[in-house]
Protein backbone atom coordinates (compact mmCIF):
# COMPACT_ATOMS: atom_id res chain seq x y z
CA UNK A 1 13.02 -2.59 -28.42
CA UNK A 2 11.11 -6.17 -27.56
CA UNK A 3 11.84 -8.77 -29.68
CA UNK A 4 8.22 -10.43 -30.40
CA UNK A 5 7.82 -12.07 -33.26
CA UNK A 6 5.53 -10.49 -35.80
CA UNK A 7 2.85 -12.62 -36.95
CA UNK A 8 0.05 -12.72 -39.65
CA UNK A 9 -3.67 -11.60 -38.11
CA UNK A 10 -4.73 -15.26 -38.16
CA UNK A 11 -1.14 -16.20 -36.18
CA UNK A 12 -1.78 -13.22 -33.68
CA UNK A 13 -5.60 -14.31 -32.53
CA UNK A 14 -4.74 -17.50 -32.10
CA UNK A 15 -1.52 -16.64 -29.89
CA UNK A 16 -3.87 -14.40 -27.64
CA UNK A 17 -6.69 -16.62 -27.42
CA UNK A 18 -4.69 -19.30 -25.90
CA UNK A 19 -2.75 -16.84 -23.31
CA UNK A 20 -6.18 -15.51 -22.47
CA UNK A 21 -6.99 -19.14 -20.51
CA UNK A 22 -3.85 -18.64 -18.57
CA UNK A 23 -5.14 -15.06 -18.19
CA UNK A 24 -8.68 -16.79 -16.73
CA UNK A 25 -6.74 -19.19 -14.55
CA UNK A 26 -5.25 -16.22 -12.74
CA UNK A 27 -8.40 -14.40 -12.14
CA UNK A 28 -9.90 -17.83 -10.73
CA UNK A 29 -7.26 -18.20 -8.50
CA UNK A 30 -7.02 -15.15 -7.12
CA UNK A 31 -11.18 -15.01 -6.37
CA UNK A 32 -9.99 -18.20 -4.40
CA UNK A 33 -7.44 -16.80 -2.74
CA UNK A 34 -9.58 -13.61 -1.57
CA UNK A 35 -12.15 -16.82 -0.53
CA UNK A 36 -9.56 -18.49 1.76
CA UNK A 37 -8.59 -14.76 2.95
CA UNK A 38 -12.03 -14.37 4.72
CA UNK A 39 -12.19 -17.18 6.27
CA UNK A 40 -8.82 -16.64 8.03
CA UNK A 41 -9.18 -16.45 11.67
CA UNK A 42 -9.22 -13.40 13.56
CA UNK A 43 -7.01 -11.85 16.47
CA UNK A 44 -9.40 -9.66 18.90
CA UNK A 45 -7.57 -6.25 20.00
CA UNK A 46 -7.42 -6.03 23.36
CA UNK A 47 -5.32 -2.40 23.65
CA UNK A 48 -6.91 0.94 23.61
CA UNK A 49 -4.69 2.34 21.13
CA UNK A 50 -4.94 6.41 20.75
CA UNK A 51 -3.69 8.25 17.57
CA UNK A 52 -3.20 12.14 17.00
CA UNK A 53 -5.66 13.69 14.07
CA UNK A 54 -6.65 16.66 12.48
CA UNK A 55 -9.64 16.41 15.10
CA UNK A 56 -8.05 15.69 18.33
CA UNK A 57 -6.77 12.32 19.63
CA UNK A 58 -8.87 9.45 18.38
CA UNK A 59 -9.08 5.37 19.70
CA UNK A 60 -8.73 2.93 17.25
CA UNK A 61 -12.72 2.13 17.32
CA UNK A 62 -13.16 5.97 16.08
CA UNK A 63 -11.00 5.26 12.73
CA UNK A 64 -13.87 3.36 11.87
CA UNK A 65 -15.81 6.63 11.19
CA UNK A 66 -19.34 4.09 11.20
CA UNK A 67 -17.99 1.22 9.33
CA UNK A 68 -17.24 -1.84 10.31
CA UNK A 69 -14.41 -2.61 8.66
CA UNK A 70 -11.03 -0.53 8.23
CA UNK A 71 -8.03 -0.75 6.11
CA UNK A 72 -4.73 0.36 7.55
CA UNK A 73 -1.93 1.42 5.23
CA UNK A 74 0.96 1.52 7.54
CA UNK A 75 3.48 4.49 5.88
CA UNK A 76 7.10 4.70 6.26
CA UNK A 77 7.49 7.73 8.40
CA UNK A 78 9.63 7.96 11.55
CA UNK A 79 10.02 10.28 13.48
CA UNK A 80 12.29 13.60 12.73
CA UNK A 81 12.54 11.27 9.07
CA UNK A 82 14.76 12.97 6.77
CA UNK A 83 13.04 11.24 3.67
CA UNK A 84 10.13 10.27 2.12
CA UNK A 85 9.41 7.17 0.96
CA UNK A 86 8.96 6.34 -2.46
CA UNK A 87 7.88 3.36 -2.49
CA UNK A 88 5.05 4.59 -0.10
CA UNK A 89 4.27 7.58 -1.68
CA UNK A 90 3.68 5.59 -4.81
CA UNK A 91 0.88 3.45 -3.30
CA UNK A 92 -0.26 6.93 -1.01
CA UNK A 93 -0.86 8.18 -4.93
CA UNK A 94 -3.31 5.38 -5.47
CA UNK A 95 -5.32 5.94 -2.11
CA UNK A 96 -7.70 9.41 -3.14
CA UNK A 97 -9.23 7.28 -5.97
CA UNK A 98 -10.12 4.48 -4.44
CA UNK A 99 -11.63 5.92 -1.17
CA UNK A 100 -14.29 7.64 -2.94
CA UNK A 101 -16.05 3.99 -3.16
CA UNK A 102 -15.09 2.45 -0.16
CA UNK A 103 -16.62 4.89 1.98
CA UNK A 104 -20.03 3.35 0.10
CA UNK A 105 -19.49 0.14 0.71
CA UNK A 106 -18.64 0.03 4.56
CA UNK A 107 -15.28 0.42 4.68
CA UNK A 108 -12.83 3.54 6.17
CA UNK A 109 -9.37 3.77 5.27
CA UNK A 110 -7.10 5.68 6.85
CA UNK A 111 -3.06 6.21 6.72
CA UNK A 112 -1.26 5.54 10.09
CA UNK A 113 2.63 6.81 10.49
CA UNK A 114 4.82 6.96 13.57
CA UNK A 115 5.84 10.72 13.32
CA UNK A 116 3.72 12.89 15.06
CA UNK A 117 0.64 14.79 13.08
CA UNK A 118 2.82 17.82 12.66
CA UNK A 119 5.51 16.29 10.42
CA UNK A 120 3.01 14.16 8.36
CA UNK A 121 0.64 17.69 7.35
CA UNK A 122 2.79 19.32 5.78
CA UNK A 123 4.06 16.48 3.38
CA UNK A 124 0.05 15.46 2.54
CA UNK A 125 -0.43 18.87 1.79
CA UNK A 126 2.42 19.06 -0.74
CA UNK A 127 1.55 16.10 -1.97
CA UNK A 128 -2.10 17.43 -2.42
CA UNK A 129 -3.46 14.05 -0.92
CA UNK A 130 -6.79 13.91 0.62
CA UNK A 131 -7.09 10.80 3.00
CA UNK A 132 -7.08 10.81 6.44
CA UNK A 133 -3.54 10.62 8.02
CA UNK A 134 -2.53 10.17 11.53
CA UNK A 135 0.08 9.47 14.12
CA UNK A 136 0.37 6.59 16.23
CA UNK A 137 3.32 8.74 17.68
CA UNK A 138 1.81 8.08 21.60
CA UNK A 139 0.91 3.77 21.51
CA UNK A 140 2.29 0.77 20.47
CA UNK A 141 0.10 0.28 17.55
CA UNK A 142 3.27 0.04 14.84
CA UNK A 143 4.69 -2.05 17.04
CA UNK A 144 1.98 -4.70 17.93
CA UNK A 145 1.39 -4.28 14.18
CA UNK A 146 5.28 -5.14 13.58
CA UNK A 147 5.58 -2.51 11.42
CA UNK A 148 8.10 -0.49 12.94
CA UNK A 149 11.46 -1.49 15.66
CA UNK A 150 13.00 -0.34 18.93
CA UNK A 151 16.72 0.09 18.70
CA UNK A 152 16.39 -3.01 21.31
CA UNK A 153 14.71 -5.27 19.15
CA UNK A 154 16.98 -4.14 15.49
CA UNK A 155 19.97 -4.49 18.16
CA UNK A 156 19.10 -8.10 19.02
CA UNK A 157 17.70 -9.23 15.35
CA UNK A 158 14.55 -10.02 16.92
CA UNK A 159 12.69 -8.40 14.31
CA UNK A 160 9.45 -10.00 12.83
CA UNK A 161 8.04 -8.85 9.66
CA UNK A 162 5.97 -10.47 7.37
CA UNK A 163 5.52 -13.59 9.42
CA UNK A 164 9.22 -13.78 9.49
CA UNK A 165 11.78 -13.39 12.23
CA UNK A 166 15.36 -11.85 10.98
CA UNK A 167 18.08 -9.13 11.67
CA UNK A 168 16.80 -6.02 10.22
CA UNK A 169 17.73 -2.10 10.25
CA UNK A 170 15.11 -0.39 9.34
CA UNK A 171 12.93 1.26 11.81
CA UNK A 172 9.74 1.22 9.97
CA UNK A 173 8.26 -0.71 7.28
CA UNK A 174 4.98 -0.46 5.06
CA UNK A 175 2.00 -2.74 4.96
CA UNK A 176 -1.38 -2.96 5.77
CA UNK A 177 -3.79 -4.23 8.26
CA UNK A 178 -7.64 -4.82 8.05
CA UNK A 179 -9.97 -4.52 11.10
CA UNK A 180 -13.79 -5.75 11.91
CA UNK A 181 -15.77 -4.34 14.50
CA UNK A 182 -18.81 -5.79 15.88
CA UNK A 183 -22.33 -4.53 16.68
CA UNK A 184 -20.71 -5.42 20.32
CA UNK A 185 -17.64 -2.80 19.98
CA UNK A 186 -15.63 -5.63 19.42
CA UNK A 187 -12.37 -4.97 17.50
CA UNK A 188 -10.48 -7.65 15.66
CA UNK A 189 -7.48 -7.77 13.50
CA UNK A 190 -8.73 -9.96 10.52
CA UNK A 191 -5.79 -9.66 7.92
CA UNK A 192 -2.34 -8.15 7.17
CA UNK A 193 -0.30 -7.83 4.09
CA UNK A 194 3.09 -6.62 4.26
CA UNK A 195 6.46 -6.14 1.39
CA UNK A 196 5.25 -7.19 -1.95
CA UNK A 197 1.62 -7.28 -0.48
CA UNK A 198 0.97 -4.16 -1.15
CA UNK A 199 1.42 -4.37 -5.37
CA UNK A 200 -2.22 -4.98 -5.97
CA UNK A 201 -3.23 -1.62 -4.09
CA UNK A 202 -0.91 0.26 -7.00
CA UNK A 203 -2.80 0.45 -9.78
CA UNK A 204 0.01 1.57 -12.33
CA UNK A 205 1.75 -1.46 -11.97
CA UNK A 206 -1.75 -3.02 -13.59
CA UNK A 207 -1.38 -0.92 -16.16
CA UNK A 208 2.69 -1.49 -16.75
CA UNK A 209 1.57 -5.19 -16.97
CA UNK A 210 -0.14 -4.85 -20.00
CA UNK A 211 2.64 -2.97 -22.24
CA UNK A 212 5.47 -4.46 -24.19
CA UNK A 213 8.22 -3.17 -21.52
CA UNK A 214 6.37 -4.05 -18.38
CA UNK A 215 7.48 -2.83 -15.34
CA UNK A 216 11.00 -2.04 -16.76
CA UNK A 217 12.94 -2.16 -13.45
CA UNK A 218 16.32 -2.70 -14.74
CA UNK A 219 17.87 -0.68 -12.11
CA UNK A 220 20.43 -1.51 -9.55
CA UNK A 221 17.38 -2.62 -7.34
CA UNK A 222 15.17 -4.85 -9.44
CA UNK A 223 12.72 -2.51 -8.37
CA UNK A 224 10.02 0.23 -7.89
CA UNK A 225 12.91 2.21 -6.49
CA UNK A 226 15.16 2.04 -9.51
CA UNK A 227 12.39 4.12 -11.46
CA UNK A 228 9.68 5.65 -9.18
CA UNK A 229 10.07 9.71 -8.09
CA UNK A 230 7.63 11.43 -5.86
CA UNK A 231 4.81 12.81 -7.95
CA UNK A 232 5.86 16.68 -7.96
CA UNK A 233 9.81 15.39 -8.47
CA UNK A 234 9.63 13.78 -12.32
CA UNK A 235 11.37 15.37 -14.67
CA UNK A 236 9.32 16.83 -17.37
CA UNK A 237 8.98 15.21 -20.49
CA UNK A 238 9.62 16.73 -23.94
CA UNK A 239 6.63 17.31 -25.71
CA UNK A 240 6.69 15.54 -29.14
CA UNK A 241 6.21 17.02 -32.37
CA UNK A 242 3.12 16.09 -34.22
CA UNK A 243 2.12 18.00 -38.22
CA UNK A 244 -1.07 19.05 -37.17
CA UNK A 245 0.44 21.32 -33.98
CA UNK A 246 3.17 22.54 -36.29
């Protein structure tokens, strides 16, 4: 159990008034952040990078469905992968919700994996998902998106992720990637967040936050993976007793 101390009413306001400034600070700072995030410069895409749909193969400009912008949520899946990400699926749980709005408000998102279309269906189906998924198994995208590794590169330690260069094994890694195109056609690569980028996108972490445990990753990790399942693999929890089911 917590150890707060216990207060009197008068004690307790006062206490959650003044936290609620530090609370206002953070907002504030991250509306300036999101500022300084647009003006970033861009990168123009220059490749004609194909993916495999549900529809046939697609070029980049086609994810757009319309829009002009795109977000990219790069998932962890190889392939012939004999697992399935967590950590990914967790955020991939957070995508249906969302995408009803952004649709409305000119943007397309769309889920981009490695293995090819035929390995990703029939884990969005089990996971009853309804966002577009598809396979960069053919191009380079991952790769010019340094998401995912050859054996060359993971061999040589000349792996950059996250604006950092180091030895790394993994052959894929999450993120995500935001694109503009113009009234011209124009593609460009305006942003990318990658690791511990992607924690605002999960919105039960928001709502961990705000309880007396938090996030409770006491695990052997420090992290999501100490506690998270896949969605259809959580134990189920014993219902409690109340006097007026009884």
């Amino acid at each position: 159990m917590p150890n707060n101390k216990i207060v009197s009413r008068e004690d307790w306001f006062e206490a959650h008034k003044a936290h609620l400034a530090r609370e206002k600070e953070l907002t504030r700072l991250r509306d300036r952040i999101a500022a300084e995030r647009r003006d970033l410069p861009w990168l123009k895409i220059r490749k004609d990078y194909v993916f495999e749909t549900g529809q046939g193969p697609k070029k980049l400009a086609d994810l757009f469905a319309g829009n002009s912008q795109l977000i990219v949520y790069h998932f962890m899946f190889g392939p012939g992968a004999d697992y399935r990400c967590e950590g990914c699926s967790f955020l991939a749980d957070h995508i249906d919700g969302a995408n009803l709005h952004l649709g409305h408000h000119d943007v397309s998102l769309v889920v981009v994996s490695r293995a090819p279309l035929a390995e990703l269906l029939p884990y969005k189906q089990r996971m009853g998902w309804k966002f577009d998924w598809v396979s960069s198994y053919a191009s380079d995208f991952n790769f010019d998106m340094q998401v995912s590794f050859t054996d060359k590169q993971i061999a040589a330690g000349d792996t950059t992720y996250n604006f950092e260069t180091r030895p790394r094994t993994s052959k894929d890694l999450p993120g995500a990637s935001v694109f503009y195109r113009d009234a011209a056609g124009d593609i460009f690569l305006t942003f990318m967040t990658r690791a511990r980028g992607g924690d605002p996108l999960i919105g039960a972490y928001h709502y961990l936050d705000m309880t007396p445990k938090g996030r409770n990753e006491t695990g052997p990790y420090n992290g999501l993976m100490d506690w998270v399942r896949l969605h259809d693999e959580y134990q189920e929890r014993p219902q409690a007793e109340h006097d007026c089911c009884s």
